[in-house]
C-alpha atoms as a PDB file:
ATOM      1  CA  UNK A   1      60.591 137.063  -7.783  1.00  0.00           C
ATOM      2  CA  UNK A   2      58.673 134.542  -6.101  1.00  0.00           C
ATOM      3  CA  UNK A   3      59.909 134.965  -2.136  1.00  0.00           C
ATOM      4  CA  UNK A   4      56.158 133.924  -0.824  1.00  0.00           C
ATOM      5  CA  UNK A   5      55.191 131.074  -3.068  1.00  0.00           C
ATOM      6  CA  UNK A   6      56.954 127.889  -5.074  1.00  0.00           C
ATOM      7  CA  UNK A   7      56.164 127.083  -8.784  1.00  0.00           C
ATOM      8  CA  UNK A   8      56.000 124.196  -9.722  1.00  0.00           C
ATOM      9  CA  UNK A   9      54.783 122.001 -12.470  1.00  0.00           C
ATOM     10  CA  UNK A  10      52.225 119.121 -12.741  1.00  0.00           C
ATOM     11  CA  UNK A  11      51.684 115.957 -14.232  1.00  0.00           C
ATOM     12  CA  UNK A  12      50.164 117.779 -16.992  1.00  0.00           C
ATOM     13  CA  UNK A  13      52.947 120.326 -17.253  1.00  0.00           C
ATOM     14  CA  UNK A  14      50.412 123.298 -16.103  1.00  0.00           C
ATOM     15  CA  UNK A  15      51.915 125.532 -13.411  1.00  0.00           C
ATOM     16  CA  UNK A  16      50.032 125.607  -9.619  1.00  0.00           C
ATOM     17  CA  UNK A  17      51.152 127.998  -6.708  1.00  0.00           C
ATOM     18  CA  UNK A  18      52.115 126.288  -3.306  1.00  0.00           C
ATOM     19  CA  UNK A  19      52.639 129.009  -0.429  1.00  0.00           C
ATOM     20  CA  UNK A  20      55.395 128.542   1.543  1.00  0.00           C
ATOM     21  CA  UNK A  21      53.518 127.435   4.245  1.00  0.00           C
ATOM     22  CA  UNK A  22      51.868 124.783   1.912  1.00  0.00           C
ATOM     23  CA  UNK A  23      55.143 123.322   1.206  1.00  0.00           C
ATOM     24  CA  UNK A  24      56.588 123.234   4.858  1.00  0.00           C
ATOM     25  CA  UNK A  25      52.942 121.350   5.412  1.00  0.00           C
ATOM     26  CA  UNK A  26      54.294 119.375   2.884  1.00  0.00           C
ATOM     27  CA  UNK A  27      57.882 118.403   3.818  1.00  0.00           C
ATOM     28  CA  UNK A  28      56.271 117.823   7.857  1.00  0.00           C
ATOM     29  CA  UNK A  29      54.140 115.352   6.377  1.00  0.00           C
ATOM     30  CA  UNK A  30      56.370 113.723   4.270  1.00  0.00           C
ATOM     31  CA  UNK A  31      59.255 113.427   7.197  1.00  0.00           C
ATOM     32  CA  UNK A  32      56.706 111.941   9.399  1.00  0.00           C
ATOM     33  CA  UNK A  33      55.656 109.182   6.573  1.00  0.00           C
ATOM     34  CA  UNK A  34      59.501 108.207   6.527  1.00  0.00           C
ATOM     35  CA  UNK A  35      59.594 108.595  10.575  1.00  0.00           C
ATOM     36  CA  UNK A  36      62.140 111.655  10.508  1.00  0.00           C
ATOM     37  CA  UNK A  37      62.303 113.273  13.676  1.00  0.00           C
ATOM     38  CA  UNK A  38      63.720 116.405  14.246  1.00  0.00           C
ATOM     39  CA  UNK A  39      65.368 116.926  17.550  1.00  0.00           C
ATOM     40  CA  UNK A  40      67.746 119.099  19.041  1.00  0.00           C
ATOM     41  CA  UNK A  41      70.044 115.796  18.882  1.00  0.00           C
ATOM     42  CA  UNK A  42      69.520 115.073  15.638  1.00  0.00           C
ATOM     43  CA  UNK A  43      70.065 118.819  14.596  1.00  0.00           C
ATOM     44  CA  UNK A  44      73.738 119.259  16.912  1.00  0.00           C
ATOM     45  CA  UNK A  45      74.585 115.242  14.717  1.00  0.00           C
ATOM     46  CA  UNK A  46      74.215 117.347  11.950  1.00  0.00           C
ATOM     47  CA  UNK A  47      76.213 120.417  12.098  1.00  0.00           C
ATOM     48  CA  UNK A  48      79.535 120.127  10.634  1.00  0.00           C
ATOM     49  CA  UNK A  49      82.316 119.497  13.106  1.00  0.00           C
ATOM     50  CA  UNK A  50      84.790 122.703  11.941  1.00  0.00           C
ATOM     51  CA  UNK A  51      87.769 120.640  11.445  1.00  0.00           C
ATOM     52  CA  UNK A  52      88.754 121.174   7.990  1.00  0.00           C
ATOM     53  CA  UNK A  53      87.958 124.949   8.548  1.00  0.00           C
ATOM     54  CA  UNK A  54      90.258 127.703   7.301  1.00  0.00           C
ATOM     55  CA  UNK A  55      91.723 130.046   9.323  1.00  0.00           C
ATOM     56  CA  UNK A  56      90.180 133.032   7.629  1.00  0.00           C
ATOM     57  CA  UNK A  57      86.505 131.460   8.539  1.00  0.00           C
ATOM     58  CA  UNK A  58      87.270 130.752  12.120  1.00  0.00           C
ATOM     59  CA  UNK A  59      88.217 134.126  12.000  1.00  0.00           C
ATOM     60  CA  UNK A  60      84.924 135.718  10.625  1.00  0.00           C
ATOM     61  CA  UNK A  61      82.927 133.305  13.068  1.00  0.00           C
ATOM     62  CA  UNK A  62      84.760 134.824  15.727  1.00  0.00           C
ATOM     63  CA  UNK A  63      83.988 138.435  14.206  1.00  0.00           C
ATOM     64  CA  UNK A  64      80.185 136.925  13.830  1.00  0.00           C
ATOM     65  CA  UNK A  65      80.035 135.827  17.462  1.00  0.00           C
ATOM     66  CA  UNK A  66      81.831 138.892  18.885  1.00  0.00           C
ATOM     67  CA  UNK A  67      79.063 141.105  17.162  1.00  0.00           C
ATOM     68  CA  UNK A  68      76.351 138.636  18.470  1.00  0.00           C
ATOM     69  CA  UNK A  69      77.701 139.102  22.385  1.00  0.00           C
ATOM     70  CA  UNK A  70      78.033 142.696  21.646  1.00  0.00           C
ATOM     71  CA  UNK A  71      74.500 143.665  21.002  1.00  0.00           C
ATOM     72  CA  UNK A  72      73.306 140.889  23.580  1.00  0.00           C
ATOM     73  CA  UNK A  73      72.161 137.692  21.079  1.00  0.00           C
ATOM     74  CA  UNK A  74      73.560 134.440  22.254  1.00  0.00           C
ATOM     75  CA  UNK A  75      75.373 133.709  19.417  1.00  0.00           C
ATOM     76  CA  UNK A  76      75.214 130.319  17.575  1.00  0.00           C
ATOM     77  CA  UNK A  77      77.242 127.019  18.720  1.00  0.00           C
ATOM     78  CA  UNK A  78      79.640 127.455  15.179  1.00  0.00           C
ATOM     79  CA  UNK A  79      81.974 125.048  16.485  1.00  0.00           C
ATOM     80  CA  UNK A  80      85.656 126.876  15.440  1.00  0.00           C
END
């Protein structure tokens, strides 16, 4: 298992290491060349709304959130 590092393959087919840090380098760069930015606004546009949510998972959020409060994490904005 490869939890540190990517594999991937080159032009030549050989196979190179990227950490994971390498590849989030990466990605940054590669949002900036397209003129992504990440905000707190554009994260919340995001998020999925919850409306076509079952019961049972609003119910387990709830659970999740409960558990959060309980041990004194602010839990997540899960929108249920």
């Amino acid at each position: 298992m490869m939890s540190k590092a990517i594999q991937a393959g080159d032009a030549k087919g050989a196979k190179m290491i990227a950490t994971l840090l390498e590849h989030l380098a990466r990605i940054r760069a590669r949002k900036v060349e397209l003129g992504i930015v990440d905000s707190p606004e554009r994260t919340e546009a995001m998020r999925n709304s919850g409306l076509r949510r079952t019961a049972r998972k609003r119910a387990a959020l709830a659970r999740i959130d409960e558990r959060a409060l309980a041990v004194g994490v602010v839990p997540l904005n899960s929108r249920f």
